[in-house]
C-alpha atoms as a PDB file:
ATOM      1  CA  UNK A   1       0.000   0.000   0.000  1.00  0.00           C
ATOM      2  CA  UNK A   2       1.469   3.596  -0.974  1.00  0.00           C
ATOM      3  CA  UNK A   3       1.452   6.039   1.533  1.00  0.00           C
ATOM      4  CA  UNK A   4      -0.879   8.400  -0.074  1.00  0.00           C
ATOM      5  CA  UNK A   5      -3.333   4.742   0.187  1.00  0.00           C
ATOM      6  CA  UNK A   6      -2.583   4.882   3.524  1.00  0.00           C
ATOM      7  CA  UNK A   7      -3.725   8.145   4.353  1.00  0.00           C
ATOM      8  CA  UNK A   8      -6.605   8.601   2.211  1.00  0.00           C
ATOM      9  CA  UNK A   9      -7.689   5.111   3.445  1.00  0.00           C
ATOM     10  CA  UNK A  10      -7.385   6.897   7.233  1.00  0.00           C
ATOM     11  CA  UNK A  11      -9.631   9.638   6.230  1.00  0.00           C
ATOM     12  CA  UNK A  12     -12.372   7.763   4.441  1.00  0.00           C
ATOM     13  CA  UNK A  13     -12.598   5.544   7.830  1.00  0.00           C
ATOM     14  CA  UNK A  14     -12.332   8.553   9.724  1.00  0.00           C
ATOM     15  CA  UNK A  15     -14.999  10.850   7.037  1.00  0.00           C
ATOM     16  CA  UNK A  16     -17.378   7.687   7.256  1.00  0.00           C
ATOM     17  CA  UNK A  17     -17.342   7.285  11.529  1.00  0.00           C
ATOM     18  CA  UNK A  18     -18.247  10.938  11.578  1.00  0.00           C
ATOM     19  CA  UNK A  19     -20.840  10.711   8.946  1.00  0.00           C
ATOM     20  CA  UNK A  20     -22.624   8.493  11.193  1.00  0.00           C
ATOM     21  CA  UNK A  21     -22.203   9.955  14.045  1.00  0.00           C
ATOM     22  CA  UNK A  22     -19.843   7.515  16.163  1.00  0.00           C
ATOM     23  CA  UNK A  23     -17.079   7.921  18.702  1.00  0.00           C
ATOM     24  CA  UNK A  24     -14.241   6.200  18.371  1.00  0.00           C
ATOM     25  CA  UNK A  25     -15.511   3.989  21.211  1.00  0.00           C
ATOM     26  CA  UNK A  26     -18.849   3.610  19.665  1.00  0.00           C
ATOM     27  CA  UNK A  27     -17.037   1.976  16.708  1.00  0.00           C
ATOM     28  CA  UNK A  28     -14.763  -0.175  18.756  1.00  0.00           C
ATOM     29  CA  UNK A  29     -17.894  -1.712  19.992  1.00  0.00           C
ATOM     30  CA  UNK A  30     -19.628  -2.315  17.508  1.00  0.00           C
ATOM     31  CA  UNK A  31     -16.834  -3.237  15.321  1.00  0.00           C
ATOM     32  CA  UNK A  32     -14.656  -5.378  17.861  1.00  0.00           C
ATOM     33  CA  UNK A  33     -11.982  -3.396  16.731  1.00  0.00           C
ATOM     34  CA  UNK A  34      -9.641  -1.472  19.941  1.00  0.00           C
ATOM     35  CA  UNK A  35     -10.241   2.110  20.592  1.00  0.00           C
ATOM     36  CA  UNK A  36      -6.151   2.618  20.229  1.00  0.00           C
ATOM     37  CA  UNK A  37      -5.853   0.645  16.463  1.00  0.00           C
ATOM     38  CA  UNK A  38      -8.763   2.517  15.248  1.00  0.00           C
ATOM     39  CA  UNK A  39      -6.933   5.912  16.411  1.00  0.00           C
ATOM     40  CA  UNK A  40      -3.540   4.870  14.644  1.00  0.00           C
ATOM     41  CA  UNK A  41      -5.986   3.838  11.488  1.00  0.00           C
ATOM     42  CA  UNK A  42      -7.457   7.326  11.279  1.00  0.00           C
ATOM     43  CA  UNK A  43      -4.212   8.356  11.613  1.00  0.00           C
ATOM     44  CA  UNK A  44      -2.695   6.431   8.966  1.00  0.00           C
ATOM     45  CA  UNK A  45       0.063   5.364  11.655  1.00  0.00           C
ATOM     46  CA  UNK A  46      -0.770   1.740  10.727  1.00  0.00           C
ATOM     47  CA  UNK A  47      -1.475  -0.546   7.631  1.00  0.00           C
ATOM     48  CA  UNK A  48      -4.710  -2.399   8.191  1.00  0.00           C
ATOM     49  CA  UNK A  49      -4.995  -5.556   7.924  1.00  0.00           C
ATOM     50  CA  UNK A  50      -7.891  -7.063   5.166  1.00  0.00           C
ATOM     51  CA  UNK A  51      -9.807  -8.925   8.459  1.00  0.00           C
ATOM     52  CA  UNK A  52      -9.433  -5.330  10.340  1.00  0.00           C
ATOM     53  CA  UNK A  53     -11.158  -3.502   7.448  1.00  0.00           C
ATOM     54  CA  UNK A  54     -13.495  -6.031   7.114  1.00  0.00           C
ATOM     55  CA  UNK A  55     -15.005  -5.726  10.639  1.00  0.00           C
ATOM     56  CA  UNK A  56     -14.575  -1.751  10.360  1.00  0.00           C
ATOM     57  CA  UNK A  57     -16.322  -1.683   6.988  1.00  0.00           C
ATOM     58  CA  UNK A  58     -19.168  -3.897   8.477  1.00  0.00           C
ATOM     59  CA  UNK A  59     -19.771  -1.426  11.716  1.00  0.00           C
ATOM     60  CA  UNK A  60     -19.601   1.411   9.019  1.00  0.00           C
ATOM     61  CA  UNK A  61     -22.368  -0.208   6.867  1.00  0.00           C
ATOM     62  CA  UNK A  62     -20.161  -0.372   4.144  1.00  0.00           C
ATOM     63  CA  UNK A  63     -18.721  -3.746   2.186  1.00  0.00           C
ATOM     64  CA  UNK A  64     -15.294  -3.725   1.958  1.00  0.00           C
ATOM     65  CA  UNK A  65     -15.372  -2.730  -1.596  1.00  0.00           C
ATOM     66  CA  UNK A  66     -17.672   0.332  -0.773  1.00  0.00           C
ATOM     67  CA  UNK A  67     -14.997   1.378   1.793  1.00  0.00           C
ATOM     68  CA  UNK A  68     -11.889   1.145  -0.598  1.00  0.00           C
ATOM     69  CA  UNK A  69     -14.522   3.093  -3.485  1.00  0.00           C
ATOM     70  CA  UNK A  70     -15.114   5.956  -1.390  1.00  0.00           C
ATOM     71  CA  UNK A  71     -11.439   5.785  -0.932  1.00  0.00           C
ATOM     72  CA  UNK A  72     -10.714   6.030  -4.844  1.00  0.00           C
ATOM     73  CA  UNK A  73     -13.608   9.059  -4.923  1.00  0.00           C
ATOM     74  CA  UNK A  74     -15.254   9.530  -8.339  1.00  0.00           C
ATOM     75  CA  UNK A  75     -14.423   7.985 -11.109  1.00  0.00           C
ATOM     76  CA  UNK A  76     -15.684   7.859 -14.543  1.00  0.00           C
ATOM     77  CA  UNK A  77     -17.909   4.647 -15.927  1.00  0.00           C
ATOM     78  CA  UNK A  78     -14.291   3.094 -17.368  1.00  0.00           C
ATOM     79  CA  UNK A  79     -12.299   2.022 -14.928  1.00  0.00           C
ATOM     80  CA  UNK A  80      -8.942   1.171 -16.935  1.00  0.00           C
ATOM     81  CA  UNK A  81      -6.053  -1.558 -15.139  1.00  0.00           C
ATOM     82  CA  UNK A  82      -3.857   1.159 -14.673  1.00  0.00           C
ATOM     83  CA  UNK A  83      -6.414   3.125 -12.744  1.00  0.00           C
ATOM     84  CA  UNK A  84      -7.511   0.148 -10.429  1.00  0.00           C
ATOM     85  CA  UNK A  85      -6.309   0.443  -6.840  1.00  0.00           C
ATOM     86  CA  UNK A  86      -3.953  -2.382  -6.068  1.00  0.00           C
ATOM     87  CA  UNK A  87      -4.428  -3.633  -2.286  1.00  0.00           C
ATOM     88  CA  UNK A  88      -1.862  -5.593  -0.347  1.00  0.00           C
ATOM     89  CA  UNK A  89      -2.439  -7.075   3.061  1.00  0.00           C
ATOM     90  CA  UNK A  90       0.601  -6.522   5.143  1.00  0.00           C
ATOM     91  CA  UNK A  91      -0.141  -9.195   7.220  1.00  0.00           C
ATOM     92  CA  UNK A  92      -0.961 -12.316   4.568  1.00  0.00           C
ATOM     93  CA  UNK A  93      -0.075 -11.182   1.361  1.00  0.00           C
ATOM     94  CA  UNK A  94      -3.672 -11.425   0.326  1.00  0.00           C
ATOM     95  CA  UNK A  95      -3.890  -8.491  -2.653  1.00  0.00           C
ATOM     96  CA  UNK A  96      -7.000  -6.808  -3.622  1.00  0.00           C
ATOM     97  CA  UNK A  97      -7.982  -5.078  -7.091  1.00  0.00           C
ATOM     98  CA  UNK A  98     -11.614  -2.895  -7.142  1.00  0.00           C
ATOM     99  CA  UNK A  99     -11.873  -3.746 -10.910  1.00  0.00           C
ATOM    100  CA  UNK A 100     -15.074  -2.184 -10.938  1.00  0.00           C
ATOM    101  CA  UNK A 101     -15.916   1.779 -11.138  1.00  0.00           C
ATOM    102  CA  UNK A 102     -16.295   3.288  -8.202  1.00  0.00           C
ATOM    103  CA  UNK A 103     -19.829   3.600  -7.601  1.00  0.00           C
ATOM    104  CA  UNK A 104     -21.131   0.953  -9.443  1.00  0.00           C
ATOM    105  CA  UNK A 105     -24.508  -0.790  -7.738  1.00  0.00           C
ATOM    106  CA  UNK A 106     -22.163  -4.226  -8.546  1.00  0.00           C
ATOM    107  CA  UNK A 107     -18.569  -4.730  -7.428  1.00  0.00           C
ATOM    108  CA  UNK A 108     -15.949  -6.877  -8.879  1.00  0.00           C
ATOM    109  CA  UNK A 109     -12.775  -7.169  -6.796  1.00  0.00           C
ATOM    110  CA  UNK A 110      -9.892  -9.668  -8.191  1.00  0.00           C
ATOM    111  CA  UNK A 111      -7.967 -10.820  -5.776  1.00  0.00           C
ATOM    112  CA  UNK A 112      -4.616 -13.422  -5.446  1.00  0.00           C
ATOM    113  CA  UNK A 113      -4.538 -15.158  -2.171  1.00  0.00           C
ATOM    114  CA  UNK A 114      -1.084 -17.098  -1.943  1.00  0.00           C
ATOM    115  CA  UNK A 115      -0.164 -20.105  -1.115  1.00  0.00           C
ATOM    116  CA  UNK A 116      -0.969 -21.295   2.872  1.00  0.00           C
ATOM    117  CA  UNK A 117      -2.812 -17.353   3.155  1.00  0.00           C
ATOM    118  CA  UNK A 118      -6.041 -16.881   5.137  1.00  0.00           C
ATOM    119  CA  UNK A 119      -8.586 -14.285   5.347  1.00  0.00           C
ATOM    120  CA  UNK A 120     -11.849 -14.020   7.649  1.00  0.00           C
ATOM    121  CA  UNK A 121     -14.300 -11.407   8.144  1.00  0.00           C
ATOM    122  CA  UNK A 122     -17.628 -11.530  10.376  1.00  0.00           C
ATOM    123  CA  UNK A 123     -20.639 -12.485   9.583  1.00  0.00           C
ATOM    124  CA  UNK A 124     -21.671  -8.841   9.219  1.00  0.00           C
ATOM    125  CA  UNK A 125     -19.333  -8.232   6.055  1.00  0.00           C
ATOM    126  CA  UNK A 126     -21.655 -10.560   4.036  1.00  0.00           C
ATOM    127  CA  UNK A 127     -24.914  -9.235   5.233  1.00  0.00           C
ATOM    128  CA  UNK A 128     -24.282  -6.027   3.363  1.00  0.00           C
ATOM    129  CA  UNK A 129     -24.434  -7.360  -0.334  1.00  0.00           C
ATOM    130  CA  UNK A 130     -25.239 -10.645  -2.226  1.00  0.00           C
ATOM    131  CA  UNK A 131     -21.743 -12.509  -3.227  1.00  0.00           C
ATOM    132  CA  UNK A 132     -20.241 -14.501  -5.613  1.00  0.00           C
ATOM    133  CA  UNK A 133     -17.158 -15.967  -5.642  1.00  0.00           C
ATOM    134  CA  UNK A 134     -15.613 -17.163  -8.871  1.00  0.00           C
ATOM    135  CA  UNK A 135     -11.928 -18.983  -9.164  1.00  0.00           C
ATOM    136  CA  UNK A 136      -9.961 -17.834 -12.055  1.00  0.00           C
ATOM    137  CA  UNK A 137      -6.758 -19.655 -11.068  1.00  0.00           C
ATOM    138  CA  UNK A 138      -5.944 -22.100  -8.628  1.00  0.00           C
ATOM    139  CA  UNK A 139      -8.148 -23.809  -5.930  1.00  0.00           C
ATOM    140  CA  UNK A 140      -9.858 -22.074  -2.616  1.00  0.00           C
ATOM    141  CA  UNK A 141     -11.569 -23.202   0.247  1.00  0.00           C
ATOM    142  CA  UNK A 142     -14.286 -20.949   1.617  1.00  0.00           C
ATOM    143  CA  UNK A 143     -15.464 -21.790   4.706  1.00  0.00           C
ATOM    144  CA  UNK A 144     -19.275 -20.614   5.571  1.00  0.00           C
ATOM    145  CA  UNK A 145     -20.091 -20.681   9.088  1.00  0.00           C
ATOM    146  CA  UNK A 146     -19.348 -24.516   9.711  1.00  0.00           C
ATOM    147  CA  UNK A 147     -19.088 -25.368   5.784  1.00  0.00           C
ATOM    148  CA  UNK A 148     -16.172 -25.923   3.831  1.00  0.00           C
ATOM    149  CA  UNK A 149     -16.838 -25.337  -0.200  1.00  0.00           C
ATOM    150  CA  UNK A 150     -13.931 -26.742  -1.972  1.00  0.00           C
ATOM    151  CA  UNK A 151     -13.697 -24.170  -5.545  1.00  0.00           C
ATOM    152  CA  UNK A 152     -11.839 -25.456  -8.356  1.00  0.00           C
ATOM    153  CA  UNK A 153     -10.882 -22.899 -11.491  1.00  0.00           C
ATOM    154  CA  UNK A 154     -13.744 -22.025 -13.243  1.00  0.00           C
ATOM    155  CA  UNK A 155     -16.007 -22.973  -9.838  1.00  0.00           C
ATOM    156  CA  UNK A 156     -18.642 -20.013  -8.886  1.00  0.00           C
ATOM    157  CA  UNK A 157     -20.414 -20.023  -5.174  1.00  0.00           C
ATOM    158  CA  UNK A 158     -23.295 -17.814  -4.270  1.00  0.00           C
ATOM    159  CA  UNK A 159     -23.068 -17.246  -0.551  1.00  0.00           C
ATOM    160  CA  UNK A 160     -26.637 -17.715   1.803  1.00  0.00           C
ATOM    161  CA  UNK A 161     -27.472 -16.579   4.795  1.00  0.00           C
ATOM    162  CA  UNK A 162     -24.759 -14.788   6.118  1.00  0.00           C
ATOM    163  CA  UNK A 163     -22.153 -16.212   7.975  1.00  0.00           C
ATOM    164  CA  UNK A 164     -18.889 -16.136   9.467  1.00  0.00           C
ATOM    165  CA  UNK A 165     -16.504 -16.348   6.006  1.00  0.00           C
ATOM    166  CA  UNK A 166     -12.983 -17.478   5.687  1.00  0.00           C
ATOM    167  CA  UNK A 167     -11.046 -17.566   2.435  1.00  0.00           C
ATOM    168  CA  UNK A 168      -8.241 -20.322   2.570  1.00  0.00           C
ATOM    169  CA  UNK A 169      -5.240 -21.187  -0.059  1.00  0.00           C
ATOM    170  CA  UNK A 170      -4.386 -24.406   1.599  1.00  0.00           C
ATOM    171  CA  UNK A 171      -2.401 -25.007  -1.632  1.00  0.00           C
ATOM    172  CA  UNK A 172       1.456 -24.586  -2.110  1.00  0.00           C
ATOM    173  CA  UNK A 173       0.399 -22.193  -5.176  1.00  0.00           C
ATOM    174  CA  UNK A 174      -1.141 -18.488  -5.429  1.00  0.00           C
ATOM    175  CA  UNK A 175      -5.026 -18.253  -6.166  1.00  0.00           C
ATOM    176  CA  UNK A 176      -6.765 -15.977  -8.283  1.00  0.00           C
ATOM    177  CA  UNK A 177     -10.960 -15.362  -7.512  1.00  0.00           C
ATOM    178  CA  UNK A 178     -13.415 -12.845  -8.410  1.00  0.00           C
ATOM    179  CA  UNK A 179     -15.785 -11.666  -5.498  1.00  0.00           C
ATOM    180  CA  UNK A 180     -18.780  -9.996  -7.253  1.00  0.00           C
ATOM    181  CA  UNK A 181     -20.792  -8.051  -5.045  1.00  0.00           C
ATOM    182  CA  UNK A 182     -24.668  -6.740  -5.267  1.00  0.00           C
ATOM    183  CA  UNK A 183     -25.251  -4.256  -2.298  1.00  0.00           C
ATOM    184  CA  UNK A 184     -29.300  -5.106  -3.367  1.00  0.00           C
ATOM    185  CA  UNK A 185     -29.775  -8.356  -0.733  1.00  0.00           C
ATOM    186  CA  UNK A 186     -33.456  -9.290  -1.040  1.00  0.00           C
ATOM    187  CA  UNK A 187     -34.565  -5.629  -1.853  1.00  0.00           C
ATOM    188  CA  UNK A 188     -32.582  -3.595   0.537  1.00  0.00           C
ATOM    189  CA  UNK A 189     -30.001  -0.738   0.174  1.00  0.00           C
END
Protein backbone atom coordinates (compact mmCIF):
# COMPACT_ATOMS: atom_id res chain seq x y z
CA UNK A 1 0.00 0.00 0.00
CA UNK A 2 1.47 3.60 -0.97
CA UNK A 3 1.45 6.04 1.53
CA UNK A 4 -0.88 8.40 -0.07
CA UNK A 5 -3.33 4.74 0.19
CA UNK A 6 -2.58 4.88 3.52
CA UNK A 7 -3.73 8.14 4.35
CA UNK A 8 -6.60 8.60 2.21
CA UNK A 9 -7.69 5.11 3.44
CA UNK A 10 -7.39 6.90 7.23
CA UNK A 11 -9.63 9.64 6.23
CA UNK A 12 -12.37 7.76 4.44
CA UNK A 13 -12.60 5.54 7.83
CA UNK A 14 -12.33 8.55 9.72
CA UNK A 15 -15.00 10.85 7.04
CA UNK A 16 -17.38 7.69 7.26
CA UNK A 17 -17.34 7.28 11.53
CA UNK A 18 -18.25 10.94 11.58
CA UNK A 19 -20.84 10.71 8.95
CA UNK A 20 -22.62 8.49 11.19
CA UNK A 21 -22.20 9.96 14.05
CA UNK A 22 -19.84 7.51 16.16
CA UNK A 23 -17.08 7.92 18.70
CA UNK A 24 -14.24 6.20 18.37
CA UNK A 25 -15.51 3.99 21.21
CA UNK A 26 -18.85 3.61 19.67
CA UNK A 27 -17.04 1.98 16.71
CA UNK A 28 -14.76 -0.17 18.76
CA UNK A 29 -17.89 -1.71 19.99
CA UNK A 30 -19.63 -2.32 17.51
CA UNK A 31 -16.83 -3.24 15.32
CA UNK A 32 -14.66 -5.38 17.86
CA UNK A 33 -11.98 -3.40 16.73
CA UNK A 34 -9.64 -1.47 19.94
CA UNK A 35 -10.24 2.11 20.59
CA UNK A 36 -6.15 2.62 20.23
CA UNK A 37 -5.85 0.64 16.46
CA UNK A 38 -8.76 2.52 15.25
CA UNK A 39 -6.93 5.91 16.41
CA UNK A 40 -3.54 4.87 14.64
CA UNK A 41 -5.99 3.84 11.49
CA UNK A 42 -7.46 7.33 11.28
CA UNK A 43 -4.21 8.36 11.61
CA UNK A 44 -2.69 6.43 8.97
CA UNK A 45 0.06 5.36 11.65
CA UNK A 46 -0.77 1.74 10.73
CA UNK A 47 -1.47 -0.55 7.63
CA UNK A 48 -4.71 -2.40 8.19
CA UNK A 49 -5.00 -5.56 7.92
CA UNK A 50 -7.89 -7.06 5.17
CA UNK A 51 -9.81 -8.92 8.46
CA UNK A 52 -9.43 -5.33 10.34
CA UNK A 53 -11.16 -3.50 7.45
CA UNK A 54 -13.49 -6.03 7.11
CA UNK A 55 -15.01 -5.73 10.64
CA UNK A 56 -14.57 -1.75 10.36
CA UNK A 57 -16.32 -1.68 6.99
CA UNK A 58 -19.17 -3.90 8.48
CA UNK A 59 -19.77 -1.43 11.72
CA UNK A 60 -19.60 1.41 9.02
CA UNK A 61 -22.37 -0.21 6.87
CA UNK A 62 -20.16 -0.37 4.14
CA UNK A 63 -18.72 -3.75 2.19
CA UNK A 64 -15.29 -3.72 1.96
CA UNK A 65 -15.37 -2.73 -1.60
CA UNK A 66 -17.67 0.33 -0.77
CA UNK A 67 -15.00 1.38 1.79
CA UNK A 68 -11.89 1.15 -0.60
CA UNK A 69 -14.52 3.09 -3.48
CA UNK A 70 -15.11 5.96 -1.39
CA UNK A 71 -11.44 5.79 -0.93
CA UNK A 72 -10.71 6.03 -4.84
CA UNK A 73 -13.61 9.06 -4.92
CA UNK A 74 -15.25 9.53 -8.34
CA UNK A 75 -14.42 7.99 -11.11
CA UNK A 76 -15.68 7.86 -14.54
CA UNK A 77 -17.91 4.65 -15.93
CA UNK A 78 -14.29 3.09 -17.37
CA UNK A 79 -12.30 2.02 -14.93
CA UNK A 80 -8.94 1.17 -16.94
CA UNK A 81 -6.05 -1.56 -15.14
CA UNK A 82 -3.86 1.16 -14.67
CA UNK A 83 -6.41 3.13 -12.74
CA UNK A 84 -7.51 0.15 -10.43
CA UNK A 85 -6.31 0.44 -6.84
CA UNK A 86 -3.95 -2.38 -6.07
CA UNK A 87 -4.43 -3.63 -2.29
CA UNK A 88 -1.86 -5.59 -0.35
CA UNK A 89 -2.44 -7.07 3.06
CA UNK A 90 0.60 -6.52 5.14
CA UNK A 91 -0.14 -9.20 7.22
CA UNK A 92 -0.96 -12.32 4.57
CA UNK A 93 -0.08 -11.18 1.36
CA UNK A 94 -3.67 -11.43 0.33
CA UNK A 95 -3.89 -8.49 -2.65
CA UNK A 96 -7.00 -6.81 -3.62
CA UNK A 97 -7.98 -5.08 -7.09
CA UNK A 98 -11.61 -2.90 -7.14
CA UNK A 99 -11.87 -3.75 -10.91
CA UNK A 100 -15.07 -2.18 -10.94
CA UNK A 101 -15.92 1.78 -11.14
CA UNK A 102 -16.30 3.29 -8.20
CA UNK A 103 -19.83 3.60 -7.60
CA UNK A 104 -21.13 0.95 -9.44
CA UNK A 105 -24.51 -0.79 -7.74
CA UNK A 106 -22.16 -4.23 -8.55
CA UNK A 107 -18.57 -4.73 -7.43
CA UNK A 108 -15.95 -6.88 -8.88
CA UNK A 109 -12.78 -7.17 -6.80
CA UNK A 110 -9.89 -9.67 -8.19
CA UNK A 111 -7.97 -10.82 -5.78
CA UNK A 112 -4.62 -13.42 -5.45
CA UNK A 113 -4.54 -15.16 -2.17
CA UNK A 114 -1.08 -17.10 -1.94
CA UNK A 115 -0.16 -20.10 -1.11
CA UNK A 116 -0.97 -21.30 2.87
CA UNK A 117 -2.81 -17.35 3.16
CA UNK A 118 -6.04 -16.88 5.14
CA UNK A 119 -8.59 -14.29 5.35
CA UNK A 120 -11.85 -14.02 7.65
CA UNK A 121 -14.30 -11.41 8.14
CA UNK A 122 -17.63 -11.53 10.38
CA UNK A 123 -20.64 -12.48 9.58
CA UNK A 124 -21.67 -8.84 9.22
CA UNK A 125 -19.33 -8.23 6.05
CA UNK A 126 -21.65 -10.56 4.04
CA UNK A 127 -24.91 -9.23 5.23
CA UNK A 128 -24.28 -6.03 3.36
CA UNK A 129 -24.43 -7.36 -0.33
CA UNK A 130 -25.24 -10.65 -2.23
CA UNK A 131 -21.74 -12.51 -3.23
CA UNK A 132 -20.24 -14.50 -5.61
CA UNK A 133 -17.16 -15.97 -5.64
CA UNK A 134 -15.61 -17.16 -8.87
CA UNK A 135 -11.93 -18.98 -9.16
CA UNK A 136 -9.96 -17.83 -12.05
CA UNK A 137 -6.76 -19.65 -11.07
CA UNK A 138 -5.94 -22.10 -8.63
CA UNK A 139 -8.15 -23.81 -5.93
CA UNK A 140 -9.86 -22.07 -2.62
CA UNK A 141 -11.57 -23.20 0.25
CA UNK A 142 -14.29 -20.95 1.62
CA UNK A 143 -15.46 -21.79 4.71
CA UNK A 144 -19.27 -20.61 5.57
CA UNK A 145 -20.09 -20.68 9.09
CA UNK A 146 -19.35 -24.52 9.71
CA UNK A 147 -19.09 -25.37 5.78
CA UNK A 148 -16.17 -25.92 3.83
CA UNK A 149 -16.84 -25.34 -0.20
CA UNK A 150 -13.93 -26.74 -1.97
CA UNK A 151 -13.70 -24.17 -5.54
CA UNK A 152 -11.84 -25.46 -8.36
CA UNK A 153 -10.88 -22.90 -11.49
CA UNK A 154 -13.74 -22.02 -13.24
CA UNK A 155 -16.01 -22.97 -9.84
CA UNK A 156 -18.64 -20.01 -8.89
CA UNK A 157 -20.41 -20.02 -5.17
CA UNK A 158 -23.30 -17.81 -4.27
CA UNK A 159 -23.07 -17.25 -0.55
CA UNK A 160 -26.64 -17.71 1.80
CA UNK A 161 -27.47 -16.58 4.79
CA UNK A 162 -24.76 -14.79 6.12
CA UNK A 163 -22.15 -16.21 7.97
CA UNK A 164 -18.89 -16.14 9.47
CA UNK A 165 -16.50 -16.35 6.01
CA UNK A 166 -12.98 -17.48 5.69
CA UNK A 167 -11.05 -17.57 2.43
CA UNK A 168 -8.24 -20.32 2.57
CA UNK A 169 -5.24 -21.19 -0.06
CA UNK A 170 -4.39 -24.41 1.60
CA UNK A 171 -2.40 -25.01 -1.63
CA UNK A 172 1.46 -24.59 -2.11
CA UNK A 173 0.40 -22.19 -5.18
CA UNK A 174 -1.14 -18.49 -5.43
CA UNK A 175 -5.03 -18.25 -6.17
CA UNK A 176 -6.76 -15.98 -8.28
CA UNK A 177 -10.96 -15.36 -7.51
CA UNK A 178 -13.42 -12.85 -8.41
CA UNK A 179 -15.78 -11.67 -5.50
CA UNK A 180 -18.78 -10.00 -7.25
CA UNK A 181 -20.79 -8.05 -5.05
CA UNK A 182 -24.67 -6.74 -5.27
CA UNK A 183 -25.25 -4.26 -2.30
CA UNK A 184 -29.30 -5.11 -3.37
CA UNK A 185 -29.77 -8.36 -0.73
CA UNK A 186 -33.46 -9.29 -1.04
CA UNK A 187 -34.56 -5.63 -1.85
CA UNK A 188 -32.58 -3.59 0.54
CA UNK A 189 -30.00 -0.74 0.17
Amino acid sequence: MTDRLTADLAATVRAARTDLNLSVNALAESSGVSRAMIAKIERAEVQPTAALLGRLSAALGLTLSELFARTEGATPRLARHADQILWTDPRTGYRRRSVSPAGSPVQLVEVELPAGAEVSYPAESYALADHQIWVLAGRLRFREGAVDHELEAGDCLTLGTPAPGTYQNVTDQPCRYLVVLNRGRNGTP
